[in-house]
C-alpha atoms as a PDB file:
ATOM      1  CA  UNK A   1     166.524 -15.106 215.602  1.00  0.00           C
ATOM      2  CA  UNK A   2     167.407 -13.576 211.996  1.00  0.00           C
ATOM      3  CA  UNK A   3     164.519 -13.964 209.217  1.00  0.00           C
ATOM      4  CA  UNK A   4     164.863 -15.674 205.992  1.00  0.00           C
ATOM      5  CA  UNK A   5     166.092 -13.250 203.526  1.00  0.00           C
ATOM      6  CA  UNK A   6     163.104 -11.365 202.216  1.00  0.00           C
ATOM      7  CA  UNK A   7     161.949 -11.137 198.169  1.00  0.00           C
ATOM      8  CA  UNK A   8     158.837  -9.261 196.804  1.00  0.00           C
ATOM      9  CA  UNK A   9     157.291 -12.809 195.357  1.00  0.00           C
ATOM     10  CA  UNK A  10     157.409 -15.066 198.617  1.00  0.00           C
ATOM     11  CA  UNK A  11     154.439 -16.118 200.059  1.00  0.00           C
ATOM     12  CA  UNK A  12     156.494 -17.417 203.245  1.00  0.00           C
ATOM     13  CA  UNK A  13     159.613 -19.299 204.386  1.00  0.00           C
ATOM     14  CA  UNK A  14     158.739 -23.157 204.977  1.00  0.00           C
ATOM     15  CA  UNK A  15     160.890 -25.553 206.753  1.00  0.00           C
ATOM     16  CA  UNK A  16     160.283 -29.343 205.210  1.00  0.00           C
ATOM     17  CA  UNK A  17     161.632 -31.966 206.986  1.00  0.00           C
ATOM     18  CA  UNK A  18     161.702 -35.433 205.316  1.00  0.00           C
ATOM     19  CA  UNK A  19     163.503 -38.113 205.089  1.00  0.00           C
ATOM     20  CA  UNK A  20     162.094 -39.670 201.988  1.00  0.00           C
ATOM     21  CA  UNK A  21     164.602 -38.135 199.402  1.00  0.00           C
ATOM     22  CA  UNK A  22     162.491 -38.169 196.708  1.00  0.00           C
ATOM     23  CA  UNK A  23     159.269 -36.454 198.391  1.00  0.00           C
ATOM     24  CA  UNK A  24     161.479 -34.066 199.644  1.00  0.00           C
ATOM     25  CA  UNK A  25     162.711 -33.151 196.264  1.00  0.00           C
ATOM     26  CA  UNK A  26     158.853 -33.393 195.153  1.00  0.00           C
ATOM     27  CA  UNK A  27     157.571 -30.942 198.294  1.00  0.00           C
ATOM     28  CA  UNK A  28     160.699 -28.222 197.768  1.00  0.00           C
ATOM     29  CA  UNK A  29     160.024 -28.079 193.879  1.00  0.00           C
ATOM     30  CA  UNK A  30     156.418 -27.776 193.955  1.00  0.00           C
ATOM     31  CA  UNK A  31     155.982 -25.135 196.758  1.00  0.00           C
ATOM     32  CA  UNK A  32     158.835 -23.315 195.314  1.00  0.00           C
ATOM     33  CA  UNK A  33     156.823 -22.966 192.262  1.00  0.00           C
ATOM     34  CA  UNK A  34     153.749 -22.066 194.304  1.00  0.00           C
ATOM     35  CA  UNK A  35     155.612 -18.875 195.510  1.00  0.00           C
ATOM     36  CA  UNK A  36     157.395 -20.381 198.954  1.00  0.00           C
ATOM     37  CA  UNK A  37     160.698 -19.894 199.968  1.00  0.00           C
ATOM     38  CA  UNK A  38     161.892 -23.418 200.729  1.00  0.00           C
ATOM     39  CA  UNK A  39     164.564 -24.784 203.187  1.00  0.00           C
ATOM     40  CA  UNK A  40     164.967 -28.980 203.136  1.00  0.00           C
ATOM     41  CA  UNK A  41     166.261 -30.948 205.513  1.00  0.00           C
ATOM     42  CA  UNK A  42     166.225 -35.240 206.085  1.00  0.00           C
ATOM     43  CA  UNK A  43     165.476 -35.440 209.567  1.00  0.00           C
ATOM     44  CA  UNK A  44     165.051 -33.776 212.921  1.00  0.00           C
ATOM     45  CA  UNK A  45     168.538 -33.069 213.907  1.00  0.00           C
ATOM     46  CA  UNK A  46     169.172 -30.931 210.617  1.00  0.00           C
ATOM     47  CA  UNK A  47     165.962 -29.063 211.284  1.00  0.00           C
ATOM     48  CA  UNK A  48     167.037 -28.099 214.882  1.00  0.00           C
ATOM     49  CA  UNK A  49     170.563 -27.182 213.823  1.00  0.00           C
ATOM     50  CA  UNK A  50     168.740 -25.144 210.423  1.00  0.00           C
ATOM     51  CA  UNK A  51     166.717 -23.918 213.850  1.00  0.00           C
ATOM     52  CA  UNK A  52     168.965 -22.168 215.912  1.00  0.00           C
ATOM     53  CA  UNK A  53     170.200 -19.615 213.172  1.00  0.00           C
ATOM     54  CA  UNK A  54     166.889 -19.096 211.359  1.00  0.00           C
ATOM     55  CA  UNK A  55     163.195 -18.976 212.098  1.00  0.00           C
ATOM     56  CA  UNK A  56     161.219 -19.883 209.236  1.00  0.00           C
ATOM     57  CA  UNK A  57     157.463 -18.844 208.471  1.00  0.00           C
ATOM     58  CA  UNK A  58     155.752 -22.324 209.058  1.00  0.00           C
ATOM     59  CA  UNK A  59     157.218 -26.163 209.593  1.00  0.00           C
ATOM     60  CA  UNK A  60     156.109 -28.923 207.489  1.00  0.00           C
ATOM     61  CA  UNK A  61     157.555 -32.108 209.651  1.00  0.00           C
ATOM     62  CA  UNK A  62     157.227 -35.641 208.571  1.00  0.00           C
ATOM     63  CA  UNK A  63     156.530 -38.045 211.056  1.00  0.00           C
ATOM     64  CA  UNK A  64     158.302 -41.213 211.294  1.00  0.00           C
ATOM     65  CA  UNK A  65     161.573 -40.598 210.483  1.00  0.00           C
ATOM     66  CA  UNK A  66     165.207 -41.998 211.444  1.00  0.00           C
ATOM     67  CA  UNK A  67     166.420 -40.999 215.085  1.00  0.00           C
ATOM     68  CA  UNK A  68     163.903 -38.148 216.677  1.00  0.00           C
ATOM     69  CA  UNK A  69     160.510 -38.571 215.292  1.00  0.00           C
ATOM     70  CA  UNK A  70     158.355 -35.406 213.768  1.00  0.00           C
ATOM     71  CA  UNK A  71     156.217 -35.578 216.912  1.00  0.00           C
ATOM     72  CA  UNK A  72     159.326 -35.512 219.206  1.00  0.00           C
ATOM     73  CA  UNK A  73     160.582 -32.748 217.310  1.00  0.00           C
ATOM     74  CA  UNK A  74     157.482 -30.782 216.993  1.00  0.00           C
ATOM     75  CA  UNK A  75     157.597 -30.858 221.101  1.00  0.00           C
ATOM     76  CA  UNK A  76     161.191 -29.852 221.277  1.00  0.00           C
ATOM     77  CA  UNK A  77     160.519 -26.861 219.073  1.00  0.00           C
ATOM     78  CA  UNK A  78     157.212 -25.711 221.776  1.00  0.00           C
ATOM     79  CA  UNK A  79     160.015 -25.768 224.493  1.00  0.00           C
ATOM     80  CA  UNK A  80     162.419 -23.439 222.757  1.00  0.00           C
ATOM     81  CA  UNK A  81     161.183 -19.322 223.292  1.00  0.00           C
ATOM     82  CA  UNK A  82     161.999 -18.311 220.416  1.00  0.00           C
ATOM     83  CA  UNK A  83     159.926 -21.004 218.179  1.00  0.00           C
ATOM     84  CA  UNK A  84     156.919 -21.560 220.660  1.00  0.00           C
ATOM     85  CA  UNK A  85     154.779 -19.924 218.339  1.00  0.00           C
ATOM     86  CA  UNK A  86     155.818 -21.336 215.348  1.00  0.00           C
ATOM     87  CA  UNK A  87     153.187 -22.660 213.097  1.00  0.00           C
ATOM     88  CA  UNK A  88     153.736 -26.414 213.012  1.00  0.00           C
ATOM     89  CA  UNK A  89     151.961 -28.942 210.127  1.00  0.00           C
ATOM     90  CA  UNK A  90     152.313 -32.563 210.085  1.00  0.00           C
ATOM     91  CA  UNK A  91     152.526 -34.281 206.739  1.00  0.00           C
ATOM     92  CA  UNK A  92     152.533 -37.912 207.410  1.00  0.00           C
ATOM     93  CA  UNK A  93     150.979 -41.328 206.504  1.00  0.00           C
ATOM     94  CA  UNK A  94     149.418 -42.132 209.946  1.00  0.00           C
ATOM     95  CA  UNK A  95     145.837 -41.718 209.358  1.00  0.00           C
ATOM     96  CA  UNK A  96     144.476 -43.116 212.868  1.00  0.00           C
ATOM     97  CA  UNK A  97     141.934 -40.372 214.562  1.00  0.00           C
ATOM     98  CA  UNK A  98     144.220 -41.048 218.085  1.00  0.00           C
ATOM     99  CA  UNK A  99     147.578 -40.175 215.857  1.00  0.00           C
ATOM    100  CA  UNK A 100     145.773 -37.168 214.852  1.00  0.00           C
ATOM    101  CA  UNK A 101     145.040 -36.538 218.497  1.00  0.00           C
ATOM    102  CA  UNK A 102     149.156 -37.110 219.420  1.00  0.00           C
ATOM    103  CA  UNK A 103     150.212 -34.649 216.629  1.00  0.00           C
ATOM    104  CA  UNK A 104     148.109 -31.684 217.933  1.00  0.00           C
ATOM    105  CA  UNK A 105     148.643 -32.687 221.429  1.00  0.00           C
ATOM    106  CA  UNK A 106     152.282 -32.415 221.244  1.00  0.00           C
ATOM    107  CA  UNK A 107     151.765 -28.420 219.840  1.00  0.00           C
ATOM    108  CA  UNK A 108     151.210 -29.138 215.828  1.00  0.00           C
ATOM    109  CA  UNK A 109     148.599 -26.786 214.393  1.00  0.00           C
ATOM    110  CA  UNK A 110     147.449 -28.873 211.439  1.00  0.00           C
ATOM    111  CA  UNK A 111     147.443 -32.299 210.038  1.00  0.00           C
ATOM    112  CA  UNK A 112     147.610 -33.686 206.578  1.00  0.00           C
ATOM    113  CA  UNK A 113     147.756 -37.327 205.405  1.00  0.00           C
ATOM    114  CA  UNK A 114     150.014 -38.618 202.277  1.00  0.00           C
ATOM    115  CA  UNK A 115     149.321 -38.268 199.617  1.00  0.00           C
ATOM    116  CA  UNK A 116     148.341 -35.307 199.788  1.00  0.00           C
ATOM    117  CA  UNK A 117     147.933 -32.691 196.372  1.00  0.00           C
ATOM    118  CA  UNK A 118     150.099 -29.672 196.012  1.00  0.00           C
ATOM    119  CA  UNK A 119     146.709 -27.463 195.865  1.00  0.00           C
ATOM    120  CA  UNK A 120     145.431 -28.780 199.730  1.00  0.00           C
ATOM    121  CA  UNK A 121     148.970 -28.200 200.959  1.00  0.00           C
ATOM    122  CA  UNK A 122     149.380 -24.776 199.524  1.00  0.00           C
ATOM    123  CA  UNK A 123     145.754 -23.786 201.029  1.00  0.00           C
ATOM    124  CA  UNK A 124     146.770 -25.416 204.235  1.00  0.00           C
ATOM    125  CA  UNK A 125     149.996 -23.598 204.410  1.00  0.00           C
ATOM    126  CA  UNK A 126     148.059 -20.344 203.290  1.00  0.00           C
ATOM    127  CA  UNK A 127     145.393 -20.668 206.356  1.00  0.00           C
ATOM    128  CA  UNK A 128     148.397 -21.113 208.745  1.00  0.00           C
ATOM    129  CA  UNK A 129     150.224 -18.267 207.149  1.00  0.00           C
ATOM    130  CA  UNK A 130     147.073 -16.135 207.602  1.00  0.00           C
ATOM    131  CA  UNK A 131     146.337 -16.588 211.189  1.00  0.00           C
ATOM    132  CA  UNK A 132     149.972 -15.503 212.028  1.00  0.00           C
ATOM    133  CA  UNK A 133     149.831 -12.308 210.535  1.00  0.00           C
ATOM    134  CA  UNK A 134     149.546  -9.781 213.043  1.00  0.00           C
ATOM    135  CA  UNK A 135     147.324  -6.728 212.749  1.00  0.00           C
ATOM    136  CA  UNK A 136     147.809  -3.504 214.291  1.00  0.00           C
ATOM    137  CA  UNK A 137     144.880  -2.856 217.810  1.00  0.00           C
ATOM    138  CA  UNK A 138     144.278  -3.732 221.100  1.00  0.00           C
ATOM    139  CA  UNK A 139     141.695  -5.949 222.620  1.00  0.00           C
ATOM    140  CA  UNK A 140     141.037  -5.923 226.319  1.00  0.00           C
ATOM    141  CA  UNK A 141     138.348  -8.317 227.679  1.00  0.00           C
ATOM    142  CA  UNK A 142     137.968  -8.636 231.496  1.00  0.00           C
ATOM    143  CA  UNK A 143     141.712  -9.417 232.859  1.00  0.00           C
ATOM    144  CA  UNK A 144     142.740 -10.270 229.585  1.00  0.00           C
ATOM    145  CA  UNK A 145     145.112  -8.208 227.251  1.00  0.00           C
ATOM    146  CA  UNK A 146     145.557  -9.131 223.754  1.00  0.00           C
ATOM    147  CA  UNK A 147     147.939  -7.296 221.549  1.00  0.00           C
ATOM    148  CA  UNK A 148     147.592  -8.502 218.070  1.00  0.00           C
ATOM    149  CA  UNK A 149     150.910  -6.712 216.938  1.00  0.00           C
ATOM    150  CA  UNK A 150     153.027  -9.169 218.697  1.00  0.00           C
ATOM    151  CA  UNK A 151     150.532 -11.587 219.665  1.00  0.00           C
ATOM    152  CA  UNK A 152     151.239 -10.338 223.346  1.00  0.00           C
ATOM    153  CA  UNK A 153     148.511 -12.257 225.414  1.00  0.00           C
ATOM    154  CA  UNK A 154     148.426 -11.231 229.490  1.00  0.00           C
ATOM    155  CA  UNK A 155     145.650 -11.954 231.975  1.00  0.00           C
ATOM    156  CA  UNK A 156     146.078  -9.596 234.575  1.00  0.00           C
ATOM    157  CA  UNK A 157     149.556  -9.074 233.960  1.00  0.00           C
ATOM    158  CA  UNK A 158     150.688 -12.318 233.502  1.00  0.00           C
ATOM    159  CA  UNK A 159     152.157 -13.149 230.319  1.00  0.00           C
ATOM    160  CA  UNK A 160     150.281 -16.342 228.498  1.00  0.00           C
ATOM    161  CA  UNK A 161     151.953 -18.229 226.003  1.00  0.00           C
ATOM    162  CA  UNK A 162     150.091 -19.923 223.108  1.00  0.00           C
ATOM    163  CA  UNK A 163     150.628 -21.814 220.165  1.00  0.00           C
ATOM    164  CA  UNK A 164     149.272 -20.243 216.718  1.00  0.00           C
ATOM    165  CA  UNK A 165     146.070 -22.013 216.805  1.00  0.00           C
ATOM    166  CA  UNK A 166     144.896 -21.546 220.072  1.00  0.00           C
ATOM    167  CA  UNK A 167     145.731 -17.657 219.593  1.00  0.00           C
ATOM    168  CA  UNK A 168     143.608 -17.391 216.616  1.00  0.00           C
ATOM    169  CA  UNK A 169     141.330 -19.089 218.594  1.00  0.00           C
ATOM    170  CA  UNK A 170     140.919 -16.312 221.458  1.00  0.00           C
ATOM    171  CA  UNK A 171     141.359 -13.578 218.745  1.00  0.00           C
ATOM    172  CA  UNK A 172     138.079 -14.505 217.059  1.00  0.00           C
ATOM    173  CA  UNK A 173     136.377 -15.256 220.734  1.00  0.00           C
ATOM    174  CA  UNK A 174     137.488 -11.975 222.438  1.00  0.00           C
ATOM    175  CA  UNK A 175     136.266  -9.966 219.342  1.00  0.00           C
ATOM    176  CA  UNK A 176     132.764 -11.065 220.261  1.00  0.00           C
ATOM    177  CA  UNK A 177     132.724 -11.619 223.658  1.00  0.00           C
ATOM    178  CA  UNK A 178     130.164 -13.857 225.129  1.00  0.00           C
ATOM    179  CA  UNK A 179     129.105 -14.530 221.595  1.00  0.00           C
ATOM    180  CA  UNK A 180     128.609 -18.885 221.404  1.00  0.00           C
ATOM    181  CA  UNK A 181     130.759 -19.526 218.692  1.00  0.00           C
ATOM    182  CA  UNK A 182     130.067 -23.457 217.406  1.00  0.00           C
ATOM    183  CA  UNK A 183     132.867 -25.437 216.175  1.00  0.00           C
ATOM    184  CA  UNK A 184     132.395 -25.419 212.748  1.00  0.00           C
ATOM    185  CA  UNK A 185     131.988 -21.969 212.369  1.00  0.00           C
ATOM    186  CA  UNK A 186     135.570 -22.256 214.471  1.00  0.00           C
ATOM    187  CA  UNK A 187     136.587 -24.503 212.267  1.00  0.00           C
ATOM    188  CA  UNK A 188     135.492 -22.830 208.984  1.00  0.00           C
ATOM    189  CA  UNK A 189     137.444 -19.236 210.188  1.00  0.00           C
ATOM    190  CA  UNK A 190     140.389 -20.829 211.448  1.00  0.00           C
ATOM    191  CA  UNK A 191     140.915 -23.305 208.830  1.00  0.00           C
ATOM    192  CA  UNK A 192     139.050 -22.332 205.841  1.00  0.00           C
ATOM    193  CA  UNK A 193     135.728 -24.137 204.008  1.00  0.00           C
ATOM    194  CA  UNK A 194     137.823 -26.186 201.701  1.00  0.00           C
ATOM    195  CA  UNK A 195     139.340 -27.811 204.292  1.00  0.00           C
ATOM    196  CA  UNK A 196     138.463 -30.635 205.621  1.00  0.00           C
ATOM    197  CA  UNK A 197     139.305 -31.229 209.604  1.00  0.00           C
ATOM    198  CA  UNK A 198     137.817 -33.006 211.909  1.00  0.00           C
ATOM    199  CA  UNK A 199     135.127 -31.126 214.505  1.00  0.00           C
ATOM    200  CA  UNK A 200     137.099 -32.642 217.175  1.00  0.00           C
ATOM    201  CA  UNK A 201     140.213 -30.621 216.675  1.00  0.00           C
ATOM    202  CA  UNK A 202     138.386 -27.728 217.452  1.00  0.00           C
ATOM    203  CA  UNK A 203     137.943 -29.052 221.577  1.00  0.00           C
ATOM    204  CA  UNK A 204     141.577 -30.400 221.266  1.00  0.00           C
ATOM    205  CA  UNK A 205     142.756 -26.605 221.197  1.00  0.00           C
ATOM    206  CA  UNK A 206     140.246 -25.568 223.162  1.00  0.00           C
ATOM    207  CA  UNK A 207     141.045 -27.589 225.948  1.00  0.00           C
ATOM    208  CA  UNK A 208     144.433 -25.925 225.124  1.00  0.00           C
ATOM    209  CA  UNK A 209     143.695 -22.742 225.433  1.00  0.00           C
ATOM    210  CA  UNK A 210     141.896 -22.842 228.331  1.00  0.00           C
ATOM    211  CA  UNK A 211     144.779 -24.489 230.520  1.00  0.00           C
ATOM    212  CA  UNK A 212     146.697 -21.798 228.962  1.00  0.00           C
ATOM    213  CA  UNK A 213     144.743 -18.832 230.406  1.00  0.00           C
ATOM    214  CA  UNK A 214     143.148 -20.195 233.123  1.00  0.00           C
ATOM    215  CA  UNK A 215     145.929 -20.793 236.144  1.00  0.00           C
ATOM    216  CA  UNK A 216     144.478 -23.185 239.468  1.00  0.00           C
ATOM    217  CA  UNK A 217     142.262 -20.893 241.438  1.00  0.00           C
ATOM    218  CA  UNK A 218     141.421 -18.799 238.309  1.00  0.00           C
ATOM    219  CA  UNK A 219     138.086 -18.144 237.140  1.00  0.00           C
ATOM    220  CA  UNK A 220     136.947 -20.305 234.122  1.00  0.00           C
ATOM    221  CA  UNK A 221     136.958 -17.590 231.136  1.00  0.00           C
ATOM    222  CA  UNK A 222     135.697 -20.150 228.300  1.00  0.00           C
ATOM    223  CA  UNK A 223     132.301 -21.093 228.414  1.00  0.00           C
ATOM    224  CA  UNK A 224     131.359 -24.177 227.011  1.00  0.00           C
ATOM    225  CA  UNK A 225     127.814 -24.856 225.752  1.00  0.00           C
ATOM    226  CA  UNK A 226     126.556 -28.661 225.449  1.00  0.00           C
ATOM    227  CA  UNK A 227     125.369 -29.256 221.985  1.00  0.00           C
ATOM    228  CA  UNK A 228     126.189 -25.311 220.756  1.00  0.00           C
ATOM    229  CA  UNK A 229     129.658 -24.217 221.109  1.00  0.00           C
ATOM    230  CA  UNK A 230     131.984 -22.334 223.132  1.00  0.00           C
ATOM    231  CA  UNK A 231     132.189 -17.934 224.244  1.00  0.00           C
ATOM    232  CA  UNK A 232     134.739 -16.366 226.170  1.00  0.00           C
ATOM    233  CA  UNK A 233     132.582 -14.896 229.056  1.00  0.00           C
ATOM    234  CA  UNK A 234     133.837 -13.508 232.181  1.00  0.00           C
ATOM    235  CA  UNK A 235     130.594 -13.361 234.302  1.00  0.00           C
ATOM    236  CA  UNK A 236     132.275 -16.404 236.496  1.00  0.00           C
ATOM    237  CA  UNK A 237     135.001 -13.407 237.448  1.00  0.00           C
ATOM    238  CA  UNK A 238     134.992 -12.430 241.060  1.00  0.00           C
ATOM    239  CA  UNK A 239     138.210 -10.450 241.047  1.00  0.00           C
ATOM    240  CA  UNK A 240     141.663 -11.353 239.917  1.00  0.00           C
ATOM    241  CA  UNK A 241     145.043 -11.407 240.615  1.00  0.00           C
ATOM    242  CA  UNK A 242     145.625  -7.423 239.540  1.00  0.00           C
ATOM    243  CA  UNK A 243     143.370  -4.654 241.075  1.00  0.00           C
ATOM    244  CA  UNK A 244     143.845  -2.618 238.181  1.00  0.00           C
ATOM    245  CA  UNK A 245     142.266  -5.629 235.551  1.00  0.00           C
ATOM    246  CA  UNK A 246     140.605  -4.378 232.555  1.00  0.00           C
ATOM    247  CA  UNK A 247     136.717  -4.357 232.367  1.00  0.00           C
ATOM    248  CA  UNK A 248     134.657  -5.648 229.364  1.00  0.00           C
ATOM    249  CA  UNK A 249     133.880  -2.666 226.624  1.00  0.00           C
END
């Protein structure tokens, strides 16, 4: 899928999709100005035919909107493989905890509620930015393979597929293996001090990662500590599926 064309300024290429004619205006205009490269469309079938020529950076979706909702878009783009990674953040007026629950349940990374200021937006979009950006080594942990070039994730040979967050998430736990991590020091590195999210976000993607790595019959590879946190730790590891598996450093 072609990128965006590049320019030396651009922090990244954001996808807005609003209906509200005037926000969207407001939203293109002010991230433009904040250094974003800005493509603005009024609802979900616009954004999945903008989709299928062009991947953008990040996705700011709307929620209630005419014909496919943000949240039934946000889970069309998880199924497609070329956008499953995409960094996904819901801007929307449904402040309920349980909507909050829906959005990241259906593969959104982040949450905002209207109104919202141009500054939390920009250092939203920034965090999400961040935790895409690949760097250049190889972690190995156990069965597990993580290549944080192309955000290649195997466990014993078989390919895993996660969303943004939940890879940032195992690329701060397999640095320190074993290592309790507690969830708002999670929450702090993944989505920044200034930002306020809810501690319970942190076990939604949990829970998402581990159904991602851990197939039926698998060992358990994230540890979960009552009142303390969570550690990727392999000692529940008998063997796995390939003789050849990695070994902890």
């Amino acid at each position: 899928m072609p990128a965006p064309p590049a320019t030396n300024t651009t922090k990244g290429f954001v996808l807005v999709v609003e209906d509200d004619a005037a926000l969207r205006l407001l939203l293109e205009h002010s991230l433009q100005q904040r250094g974003y490269q800005v493509h603005a469309v009024a609802d979900a079938e616009h954004a999945l035919t903008f989709l299928e020529g062009t991947r953008p950076d990040v996705a700011l979706l709307d929620w209630m909107m005419p014909g496919l909702s943000g949240l039934e878009l946000c889970r069309i783009i998880r199924q497609k493989p070329g956008l499953k990674d995409l960094p996904i953040l819901f801007l929307t007026a449904r402040t309920e905890e349980q909507d909050l629950i829906n959005g990241l349940d259906h593969g959104a990374d982040a949450y905002l509620t209207k109104p919202c200021s141009a500054d939390k937006l920009d250092a939203r979009l920034r965090a999400l930015l961040r935790r895409a950006r690949p760097s250049q080594d190889q972690i190995r942990f156990g069965p597990l393979l993580l290549e944080p070039e192309n955000h290649h994730v195997t466990r014993a040979g078989r390919v895993i597929t996660l969303g943004p967050t939940e890879y940032r998430l195992l690329d701060i736990l397999i640095r320190q293996p074993r290592k309790v991590f507690s969830r708002e020091l999670l929450l702090e590195r993944i989505w920044g001090a200034n930002v306020h999210v809810e501690l319970r976000t942190v076990d939604v993607h949990i829970r998402r990662l581990r159904k991602a790595l851990n197939e039926p019959g698998e060992a358990d590879l994230i540890r979960t500590v009552r009142s303390a946190g969570y550690a990727l730790d392999d000692s529940r590891i008998e063997h796995d599926a390939s003789p050849s598996a990695p070994t902890a450093p």
